[in-house]
N, C-alpha and C. Protein backbone atom coordinates (compact mmCIF):
# COMPACT_ATOMS: atom_id res chain seq x y z
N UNK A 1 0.84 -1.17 0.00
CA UNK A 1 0.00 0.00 0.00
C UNK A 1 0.88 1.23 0.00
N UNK A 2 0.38 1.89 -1.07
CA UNK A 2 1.50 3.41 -0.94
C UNK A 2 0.39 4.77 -0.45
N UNK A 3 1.44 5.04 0.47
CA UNK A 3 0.53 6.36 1.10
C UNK A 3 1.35 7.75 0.48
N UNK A 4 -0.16 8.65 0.20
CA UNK A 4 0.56 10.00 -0.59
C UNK A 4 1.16 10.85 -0.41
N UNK A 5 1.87 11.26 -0.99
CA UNK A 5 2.60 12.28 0.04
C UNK A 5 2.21 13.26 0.79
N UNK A 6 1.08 13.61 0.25
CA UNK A 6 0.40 14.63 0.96
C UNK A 6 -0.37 14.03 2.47
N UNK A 7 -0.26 12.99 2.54
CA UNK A 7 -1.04 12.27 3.63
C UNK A 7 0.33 12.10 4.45
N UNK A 8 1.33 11.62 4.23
CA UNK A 8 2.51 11.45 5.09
C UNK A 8 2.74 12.89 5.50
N UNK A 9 2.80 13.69 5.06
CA UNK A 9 3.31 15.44 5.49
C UNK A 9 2.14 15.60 6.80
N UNK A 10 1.38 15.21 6.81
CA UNK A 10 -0.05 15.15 7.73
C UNK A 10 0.37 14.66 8.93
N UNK A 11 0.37 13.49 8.37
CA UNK A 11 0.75 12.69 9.87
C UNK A 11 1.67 13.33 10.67
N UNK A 12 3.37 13.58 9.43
CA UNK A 12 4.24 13.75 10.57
C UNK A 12 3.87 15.49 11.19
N UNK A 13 3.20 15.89 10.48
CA UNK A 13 2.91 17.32 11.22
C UNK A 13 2.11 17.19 12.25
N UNK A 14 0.59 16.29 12.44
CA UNK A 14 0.16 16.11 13.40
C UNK A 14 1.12 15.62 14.78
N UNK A 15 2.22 14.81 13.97
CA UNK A 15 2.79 14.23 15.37
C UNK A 15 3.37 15.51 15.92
N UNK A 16 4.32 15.96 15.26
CA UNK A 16 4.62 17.10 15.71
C UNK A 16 4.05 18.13 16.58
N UNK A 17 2.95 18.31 16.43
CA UNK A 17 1.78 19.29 16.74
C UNK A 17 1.96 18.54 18.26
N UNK A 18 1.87 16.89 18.48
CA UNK A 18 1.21 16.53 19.52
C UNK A 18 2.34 16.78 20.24
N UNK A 19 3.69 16.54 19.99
CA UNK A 19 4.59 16.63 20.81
C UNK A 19 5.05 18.12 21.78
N UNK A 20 4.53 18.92 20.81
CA UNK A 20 4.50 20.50 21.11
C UNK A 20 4.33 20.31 22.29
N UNK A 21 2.40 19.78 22.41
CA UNK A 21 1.43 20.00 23.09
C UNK A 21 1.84 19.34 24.50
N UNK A 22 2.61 18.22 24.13
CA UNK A 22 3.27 17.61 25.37
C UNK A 22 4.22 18.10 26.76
N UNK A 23 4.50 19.35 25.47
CA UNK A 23 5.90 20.26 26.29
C UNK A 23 6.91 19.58 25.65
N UNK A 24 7.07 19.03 24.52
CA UNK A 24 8.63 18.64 24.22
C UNK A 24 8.63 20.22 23.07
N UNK A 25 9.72 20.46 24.03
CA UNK A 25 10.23 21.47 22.57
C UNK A 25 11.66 20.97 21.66
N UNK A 26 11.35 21.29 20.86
CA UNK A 26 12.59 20.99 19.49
C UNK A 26 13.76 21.36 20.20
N UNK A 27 15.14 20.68 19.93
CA UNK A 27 16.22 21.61 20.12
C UNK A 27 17.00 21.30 19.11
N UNK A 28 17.97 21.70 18.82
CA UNK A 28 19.25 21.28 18.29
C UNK A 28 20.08 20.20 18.78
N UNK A 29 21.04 20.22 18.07
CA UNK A 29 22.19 19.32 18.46
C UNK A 29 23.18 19.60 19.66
N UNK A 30 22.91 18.77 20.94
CA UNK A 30 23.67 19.52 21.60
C UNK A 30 25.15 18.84 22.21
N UNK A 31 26.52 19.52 21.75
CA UNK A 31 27.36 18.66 21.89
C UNK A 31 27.82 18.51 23.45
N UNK A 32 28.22 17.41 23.72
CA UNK A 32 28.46 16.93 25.21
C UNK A 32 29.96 16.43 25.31
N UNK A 33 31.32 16.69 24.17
CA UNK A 33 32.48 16.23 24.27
C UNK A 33 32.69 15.37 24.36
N UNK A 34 34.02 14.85 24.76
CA UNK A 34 34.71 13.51 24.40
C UNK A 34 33.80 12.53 25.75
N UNK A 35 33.43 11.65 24.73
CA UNK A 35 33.34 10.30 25.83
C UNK A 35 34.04 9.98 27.37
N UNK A 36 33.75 9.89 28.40
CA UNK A 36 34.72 9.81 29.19
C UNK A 36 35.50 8.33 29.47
N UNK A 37 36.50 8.57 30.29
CA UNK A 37 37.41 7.40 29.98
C UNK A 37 38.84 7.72 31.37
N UNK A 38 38.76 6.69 31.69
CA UNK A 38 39.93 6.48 32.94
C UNK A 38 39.63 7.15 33.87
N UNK A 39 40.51 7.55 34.89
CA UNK A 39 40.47 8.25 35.90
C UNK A 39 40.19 9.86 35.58
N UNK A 40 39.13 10.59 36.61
CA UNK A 40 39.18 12.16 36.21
C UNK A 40 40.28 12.55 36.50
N UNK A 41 40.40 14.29 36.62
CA UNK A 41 42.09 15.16 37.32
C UNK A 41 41.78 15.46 38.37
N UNK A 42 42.66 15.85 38.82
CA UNK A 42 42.61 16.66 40.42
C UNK A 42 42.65 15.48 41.56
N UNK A 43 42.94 16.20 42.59
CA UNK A 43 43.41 14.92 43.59
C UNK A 43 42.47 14.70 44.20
N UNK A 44 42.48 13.40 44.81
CA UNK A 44 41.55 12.37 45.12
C UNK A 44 41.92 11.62 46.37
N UNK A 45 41.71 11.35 47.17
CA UNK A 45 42.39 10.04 48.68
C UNK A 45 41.15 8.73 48.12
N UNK A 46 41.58 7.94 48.44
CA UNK A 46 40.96 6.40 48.32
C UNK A 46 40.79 6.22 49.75
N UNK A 47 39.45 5.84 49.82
CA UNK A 47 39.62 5.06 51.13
C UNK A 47 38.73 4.10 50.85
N UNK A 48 38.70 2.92 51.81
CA UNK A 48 37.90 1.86 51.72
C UNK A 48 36.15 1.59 52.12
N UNK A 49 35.60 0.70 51.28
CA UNK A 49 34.42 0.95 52.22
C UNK A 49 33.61 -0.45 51.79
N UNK A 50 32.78 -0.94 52.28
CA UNK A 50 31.82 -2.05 51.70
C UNK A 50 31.47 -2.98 50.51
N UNK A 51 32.12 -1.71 49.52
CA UNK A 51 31.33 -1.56 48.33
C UNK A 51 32.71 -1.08 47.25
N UNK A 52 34.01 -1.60 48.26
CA UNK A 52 35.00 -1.02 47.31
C UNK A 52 35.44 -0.26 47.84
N UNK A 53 36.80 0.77 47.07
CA UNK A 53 36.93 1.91 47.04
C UNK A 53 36.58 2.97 46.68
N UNK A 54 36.69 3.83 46.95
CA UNK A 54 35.76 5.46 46.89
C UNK A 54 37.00 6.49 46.65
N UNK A 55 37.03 7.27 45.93
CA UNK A 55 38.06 8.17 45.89
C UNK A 55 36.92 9.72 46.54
N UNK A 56 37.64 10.37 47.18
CA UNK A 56 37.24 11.36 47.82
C UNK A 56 37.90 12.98 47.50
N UNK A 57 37.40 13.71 46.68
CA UNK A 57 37.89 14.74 46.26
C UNK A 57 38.86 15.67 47.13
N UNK A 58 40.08 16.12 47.18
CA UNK A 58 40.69 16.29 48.05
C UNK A 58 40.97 18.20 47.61
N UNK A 59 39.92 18.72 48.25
CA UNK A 59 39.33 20.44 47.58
C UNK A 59 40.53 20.96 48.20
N UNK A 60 40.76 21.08 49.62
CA UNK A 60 41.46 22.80 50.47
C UNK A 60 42.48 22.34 50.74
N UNK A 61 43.59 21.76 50.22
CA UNK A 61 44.70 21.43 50.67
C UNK A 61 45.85 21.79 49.36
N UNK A 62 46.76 22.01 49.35
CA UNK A 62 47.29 22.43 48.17
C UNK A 62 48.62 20.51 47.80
N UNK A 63 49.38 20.29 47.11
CA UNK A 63 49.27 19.34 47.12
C UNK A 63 51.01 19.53 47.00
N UNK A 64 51.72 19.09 48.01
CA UNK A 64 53.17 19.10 47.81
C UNK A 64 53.82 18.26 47.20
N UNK A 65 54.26 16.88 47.79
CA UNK A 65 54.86 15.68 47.43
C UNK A 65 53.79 14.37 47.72
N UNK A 66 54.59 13.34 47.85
CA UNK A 66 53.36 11.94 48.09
C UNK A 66 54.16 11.71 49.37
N UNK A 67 55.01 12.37 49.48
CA UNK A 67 55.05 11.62 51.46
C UNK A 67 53.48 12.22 52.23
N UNK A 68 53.45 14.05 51.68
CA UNK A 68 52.47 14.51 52.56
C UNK A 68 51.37 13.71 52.28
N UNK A 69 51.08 13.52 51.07
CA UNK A 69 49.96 12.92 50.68
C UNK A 69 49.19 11.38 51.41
N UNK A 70 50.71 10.59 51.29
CA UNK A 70 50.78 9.42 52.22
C UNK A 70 49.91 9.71 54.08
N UNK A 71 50.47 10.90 54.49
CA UNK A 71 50.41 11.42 55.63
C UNK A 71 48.85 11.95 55.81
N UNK A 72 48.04 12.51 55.07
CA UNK A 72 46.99 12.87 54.55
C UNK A 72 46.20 11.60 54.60
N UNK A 73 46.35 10.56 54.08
CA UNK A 73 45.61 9.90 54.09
C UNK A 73 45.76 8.88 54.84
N UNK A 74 46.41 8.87 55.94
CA UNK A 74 46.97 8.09 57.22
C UNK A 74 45.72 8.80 58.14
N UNK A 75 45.62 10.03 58.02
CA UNK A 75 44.69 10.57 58.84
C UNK A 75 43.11 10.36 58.77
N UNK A 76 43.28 9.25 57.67
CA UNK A 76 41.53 8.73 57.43
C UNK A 76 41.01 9.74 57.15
N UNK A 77 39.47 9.29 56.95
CA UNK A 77 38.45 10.39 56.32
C UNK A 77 37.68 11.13 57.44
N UNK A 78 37.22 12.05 56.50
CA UNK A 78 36.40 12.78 57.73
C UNK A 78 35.15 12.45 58.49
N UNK A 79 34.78 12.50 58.93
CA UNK A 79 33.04 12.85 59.66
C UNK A 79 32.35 12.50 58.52
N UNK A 80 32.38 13.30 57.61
CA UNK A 80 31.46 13.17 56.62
C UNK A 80 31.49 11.57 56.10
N UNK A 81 32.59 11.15 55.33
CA UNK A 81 32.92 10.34 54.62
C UNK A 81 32.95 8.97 55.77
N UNK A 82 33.16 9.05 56.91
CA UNK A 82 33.00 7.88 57.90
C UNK A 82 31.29 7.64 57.71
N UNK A 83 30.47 8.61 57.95
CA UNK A 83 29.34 8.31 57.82
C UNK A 83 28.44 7.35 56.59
N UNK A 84 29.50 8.19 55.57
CA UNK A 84 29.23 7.07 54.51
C UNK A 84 29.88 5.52 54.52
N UNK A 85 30.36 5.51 55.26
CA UNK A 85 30.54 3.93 55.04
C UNK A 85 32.25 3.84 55.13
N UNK A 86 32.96 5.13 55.00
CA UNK A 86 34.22 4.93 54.29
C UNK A 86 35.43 4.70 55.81
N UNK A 87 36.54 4.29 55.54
CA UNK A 87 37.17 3.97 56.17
C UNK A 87 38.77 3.93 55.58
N UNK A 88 39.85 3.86 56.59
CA UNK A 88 41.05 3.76 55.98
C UNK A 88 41.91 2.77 56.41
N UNK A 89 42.62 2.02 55.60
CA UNK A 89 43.24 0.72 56.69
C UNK A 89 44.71 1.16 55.99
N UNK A 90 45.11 2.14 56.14
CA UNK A 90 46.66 2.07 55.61
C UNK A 90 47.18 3.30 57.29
N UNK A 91 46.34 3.41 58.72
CA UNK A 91 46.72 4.65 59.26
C UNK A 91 48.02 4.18 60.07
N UNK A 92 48.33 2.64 59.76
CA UNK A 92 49.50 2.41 60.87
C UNK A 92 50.40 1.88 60.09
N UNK A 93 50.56 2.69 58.83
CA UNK A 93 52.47 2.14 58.46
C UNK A 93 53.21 2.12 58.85
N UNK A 94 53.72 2.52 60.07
CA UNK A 94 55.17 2.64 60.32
C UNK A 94 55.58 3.75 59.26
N UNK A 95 57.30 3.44 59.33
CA UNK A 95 58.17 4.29 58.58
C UNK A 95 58.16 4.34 57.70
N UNK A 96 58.25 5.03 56.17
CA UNK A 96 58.17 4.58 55.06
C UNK A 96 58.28 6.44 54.36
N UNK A 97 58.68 5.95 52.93
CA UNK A 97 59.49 7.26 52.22
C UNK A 97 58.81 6.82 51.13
N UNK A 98 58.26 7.71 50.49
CA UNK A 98 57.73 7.67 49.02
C UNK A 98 58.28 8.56 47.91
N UNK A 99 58.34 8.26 46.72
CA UNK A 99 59.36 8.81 45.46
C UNK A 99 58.52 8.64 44.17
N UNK A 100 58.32 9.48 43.36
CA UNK A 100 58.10 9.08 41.66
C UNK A 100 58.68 9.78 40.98
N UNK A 101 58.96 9.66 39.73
CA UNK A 101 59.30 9.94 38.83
C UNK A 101 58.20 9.24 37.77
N UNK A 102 57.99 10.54 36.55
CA UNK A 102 57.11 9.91 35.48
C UNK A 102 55.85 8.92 36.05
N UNK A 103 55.85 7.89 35.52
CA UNK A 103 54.75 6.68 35.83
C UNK A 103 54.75 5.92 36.80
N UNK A 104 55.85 6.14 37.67
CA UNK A 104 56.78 5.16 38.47
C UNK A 104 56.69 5.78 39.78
N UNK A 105 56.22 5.14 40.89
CA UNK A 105 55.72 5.71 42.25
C UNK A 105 56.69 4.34 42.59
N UNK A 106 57.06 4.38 44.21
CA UNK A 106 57.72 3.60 44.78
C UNK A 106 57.30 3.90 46.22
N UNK A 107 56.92 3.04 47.34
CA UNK A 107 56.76 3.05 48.87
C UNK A 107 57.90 1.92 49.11
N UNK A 108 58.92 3.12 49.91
CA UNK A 108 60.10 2.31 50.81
C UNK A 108 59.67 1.82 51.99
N UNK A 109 59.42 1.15 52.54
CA UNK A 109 58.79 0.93 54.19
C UNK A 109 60.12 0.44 54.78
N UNK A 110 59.97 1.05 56.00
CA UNK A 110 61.30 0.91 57.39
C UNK A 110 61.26 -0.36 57.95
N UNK A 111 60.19 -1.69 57.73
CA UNK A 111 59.53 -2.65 58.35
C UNK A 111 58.97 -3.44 57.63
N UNK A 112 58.20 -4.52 58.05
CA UNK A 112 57.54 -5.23 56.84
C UNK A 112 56.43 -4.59 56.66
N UNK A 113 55.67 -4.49 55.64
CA UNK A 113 54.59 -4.44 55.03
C UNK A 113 53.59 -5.13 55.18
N UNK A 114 52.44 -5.13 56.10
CA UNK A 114 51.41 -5.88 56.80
C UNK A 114 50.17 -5.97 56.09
N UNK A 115 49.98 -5.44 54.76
CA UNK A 115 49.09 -5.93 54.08
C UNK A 115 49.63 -6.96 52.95
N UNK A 116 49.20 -7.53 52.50
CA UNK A 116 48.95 -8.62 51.56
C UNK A 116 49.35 -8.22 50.07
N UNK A 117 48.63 -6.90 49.62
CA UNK A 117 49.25 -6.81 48.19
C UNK A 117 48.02 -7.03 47.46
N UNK A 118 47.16 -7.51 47.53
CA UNK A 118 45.97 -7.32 47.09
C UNK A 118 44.48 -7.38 47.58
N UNK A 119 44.39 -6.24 48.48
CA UNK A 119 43.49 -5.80 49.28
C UNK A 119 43.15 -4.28 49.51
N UNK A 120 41.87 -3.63 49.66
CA UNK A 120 41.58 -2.40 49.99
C UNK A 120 42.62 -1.65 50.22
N UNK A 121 43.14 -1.99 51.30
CA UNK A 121 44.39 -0.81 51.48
C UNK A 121 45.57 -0.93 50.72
N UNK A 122 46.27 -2.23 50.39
CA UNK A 122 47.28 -1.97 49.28
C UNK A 122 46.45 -0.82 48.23
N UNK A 123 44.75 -1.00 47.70
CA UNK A 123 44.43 -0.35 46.81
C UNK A 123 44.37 1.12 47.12
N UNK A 124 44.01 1.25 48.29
CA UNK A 124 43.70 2.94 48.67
C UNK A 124 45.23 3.69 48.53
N UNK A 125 46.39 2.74 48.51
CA UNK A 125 48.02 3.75 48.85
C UNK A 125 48.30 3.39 47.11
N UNK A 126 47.90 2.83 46.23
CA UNK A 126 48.29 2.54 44.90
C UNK A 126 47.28 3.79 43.90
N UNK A 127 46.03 3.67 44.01
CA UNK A 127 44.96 5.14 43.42
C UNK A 127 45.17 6.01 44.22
N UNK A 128 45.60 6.40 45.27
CA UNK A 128 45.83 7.66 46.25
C UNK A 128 46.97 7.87 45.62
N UNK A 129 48.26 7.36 45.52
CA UNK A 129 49.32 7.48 45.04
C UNK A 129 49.57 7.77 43.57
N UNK A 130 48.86 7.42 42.86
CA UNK A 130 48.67 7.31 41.42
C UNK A 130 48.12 8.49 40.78
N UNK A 131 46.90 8.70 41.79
CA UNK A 131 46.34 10.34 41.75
C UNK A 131 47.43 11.44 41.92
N UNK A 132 47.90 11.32 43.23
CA UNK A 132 48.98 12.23 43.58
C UNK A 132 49.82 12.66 42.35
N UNK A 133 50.80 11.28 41.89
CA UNK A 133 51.85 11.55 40.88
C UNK A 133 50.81 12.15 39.78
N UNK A 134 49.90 11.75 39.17
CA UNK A 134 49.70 12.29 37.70
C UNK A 134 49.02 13.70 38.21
N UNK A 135 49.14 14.37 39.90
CA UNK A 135 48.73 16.06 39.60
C UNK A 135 49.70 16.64 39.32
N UNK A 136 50.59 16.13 40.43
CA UNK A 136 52.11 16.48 40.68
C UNK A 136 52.88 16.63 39.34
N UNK A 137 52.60 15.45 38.24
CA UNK A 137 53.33 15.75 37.40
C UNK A 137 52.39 15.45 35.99
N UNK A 138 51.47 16.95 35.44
CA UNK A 138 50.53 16.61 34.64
C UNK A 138 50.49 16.22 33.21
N UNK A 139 51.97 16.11 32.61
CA UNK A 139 51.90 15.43 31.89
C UNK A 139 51.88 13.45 31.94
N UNK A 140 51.47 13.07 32.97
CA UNK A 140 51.16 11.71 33.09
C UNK A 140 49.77 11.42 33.70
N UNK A 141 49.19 10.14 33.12
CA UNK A 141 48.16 9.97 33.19
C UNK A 141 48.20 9.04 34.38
N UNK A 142 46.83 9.17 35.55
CA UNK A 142 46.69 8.60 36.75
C UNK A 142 46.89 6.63 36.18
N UNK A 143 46.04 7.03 34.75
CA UNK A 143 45.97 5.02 34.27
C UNK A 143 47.07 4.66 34.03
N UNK A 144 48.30 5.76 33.98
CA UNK A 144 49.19 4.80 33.68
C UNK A 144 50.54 4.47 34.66
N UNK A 145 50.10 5.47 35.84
CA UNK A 145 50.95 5.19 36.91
C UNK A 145 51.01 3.68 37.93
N UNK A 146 52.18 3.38 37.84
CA UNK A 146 52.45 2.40 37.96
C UNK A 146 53.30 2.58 39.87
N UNK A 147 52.61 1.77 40.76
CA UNK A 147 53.73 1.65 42.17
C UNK A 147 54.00 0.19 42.43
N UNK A 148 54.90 0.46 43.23
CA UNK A 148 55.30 -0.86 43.76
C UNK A 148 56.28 -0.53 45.08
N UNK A 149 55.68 -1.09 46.12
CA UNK A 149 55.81 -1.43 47.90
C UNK A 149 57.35 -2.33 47.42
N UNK A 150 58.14 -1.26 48.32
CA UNK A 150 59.59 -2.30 48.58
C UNK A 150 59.56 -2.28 50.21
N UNK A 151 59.51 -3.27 50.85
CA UNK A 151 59.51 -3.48 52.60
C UNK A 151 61.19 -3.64 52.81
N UNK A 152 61.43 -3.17 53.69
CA UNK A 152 62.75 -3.93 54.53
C UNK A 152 62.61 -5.34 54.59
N UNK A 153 61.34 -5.55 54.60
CA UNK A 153 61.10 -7.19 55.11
C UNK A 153 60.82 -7.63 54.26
N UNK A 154 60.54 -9.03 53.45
CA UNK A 154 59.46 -9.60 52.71
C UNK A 154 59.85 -9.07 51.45
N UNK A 155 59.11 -10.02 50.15
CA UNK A 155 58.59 -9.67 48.80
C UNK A 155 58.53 -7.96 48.48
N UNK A 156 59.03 -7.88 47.30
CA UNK A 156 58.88 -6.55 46.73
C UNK A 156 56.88 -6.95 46.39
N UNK A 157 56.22 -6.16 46.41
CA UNK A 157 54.74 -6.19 46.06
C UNK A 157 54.42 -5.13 44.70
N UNK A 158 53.80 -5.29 43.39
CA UNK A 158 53.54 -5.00 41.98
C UNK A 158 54.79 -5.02 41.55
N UNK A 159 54.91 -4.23 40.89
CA UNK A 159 54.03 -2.75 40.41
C UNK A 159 52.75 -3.24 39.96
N UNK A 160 51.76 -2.00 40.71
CA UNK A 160 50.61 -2.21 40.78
C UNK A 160 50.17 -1.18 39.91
N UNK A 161 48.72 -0.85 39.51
CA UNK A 161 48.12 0.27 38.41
C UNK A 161 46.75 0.08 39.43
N UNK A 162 46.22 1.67 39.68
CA UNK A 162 45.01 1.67 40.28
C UNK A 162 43.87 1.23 40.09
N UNK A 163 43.63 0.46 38.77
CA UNK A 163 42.29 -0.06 37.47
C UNK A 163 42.64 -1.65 38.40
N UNK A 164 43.80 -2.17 39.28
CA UNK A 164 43.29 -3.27 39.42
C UNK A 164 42.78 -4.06 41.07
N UNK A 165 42.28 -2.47 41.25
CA UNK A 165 41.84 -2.35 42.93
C UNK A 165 40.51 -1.70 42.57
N UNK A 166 39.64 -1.21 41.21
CA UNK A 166 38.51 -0.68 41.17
C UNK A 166 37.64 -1.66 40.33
N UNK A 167 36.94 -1.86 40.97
CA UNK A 167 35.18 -2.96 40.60
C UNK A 167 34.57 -1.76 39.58
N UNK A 168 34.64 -2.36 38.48
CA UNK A 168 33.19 -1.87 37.46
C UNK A 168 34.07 -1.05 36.49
């Protein structure tokens, strides 16, 4: 069955008409930029919680090296962020010196290293750390920073990448 053209111009104008009437108004094309992809910028603390890790926007602090940073996030989260669920299991390292260059983060510890290497808190000092280096140094990307835990004691642990401590 062929419908005329003058009958198709109908229809789609009636639809039109109805959609008006709906409250949809017409717009244009509206562009929304690049797809997103990896980690956002700006610094972030990881802490742990139920449901994973959580990175926590880190606004009023200005951002020196990754020892402070380390130190920062030894001090757990706030009020706020406890309420949500969040928590920190990295607040009793002991001694320990942190260093990057480029992609390459390193935690010296004075002692052994009492987490495991693949758990919440190895993850919260590997994306906390990872964040840090790629503000600190913005031509590198947080996905591609790479750490790795050397203990006095025990196994060297990674090099690790923060994508393999985040669910989803």
């Amino acid at each position: 069955m062929r419908i005329p053209q003058g009958a198709a111009v109908a229809v789609l104008a009636t639809a039109g008409f109805a959609l008006v009437g709906c409250g949809v108004q017409p717009t244009g094309v509206i562009g929304a930029g690049e797809p997103a992809s990896g980690l956002t910028r700006g610094m972030r603390l990881y802490y742990a919680s139920d449901s994973g890790l959580r990175g926590v926007p880190l606004l009023d602090r200005e951002l020196k090296d990754l020892n402070s940073v380390m130190k920062l996030l030894a001090q757990g989260p706030g009020p706020a962020e406890q309420r949500d669920g969040l928590t920190s299991l990295v607040q009793e390292l002991g001694g320990y010196t942190v260093s990057g260059t480029g992609a390459r983060v390193t935690i010296r510890m004075d002692g052994a290293y009492p987490l495991s290497g693949h758990d919440q808190g190895t993850g919260q000092l590997v994306c906390t750390l990872a964040r840090a280096q790629s503000v600190l140094d913005p031509k590198v990307s947080a996905d591609d920073v790479e750490v790795t835990v050397r203990a006095a004691e025990g196994a060297v642990l990674g090099p690790y990448r923060c994508a393999e401590f985040l669910d989803g």
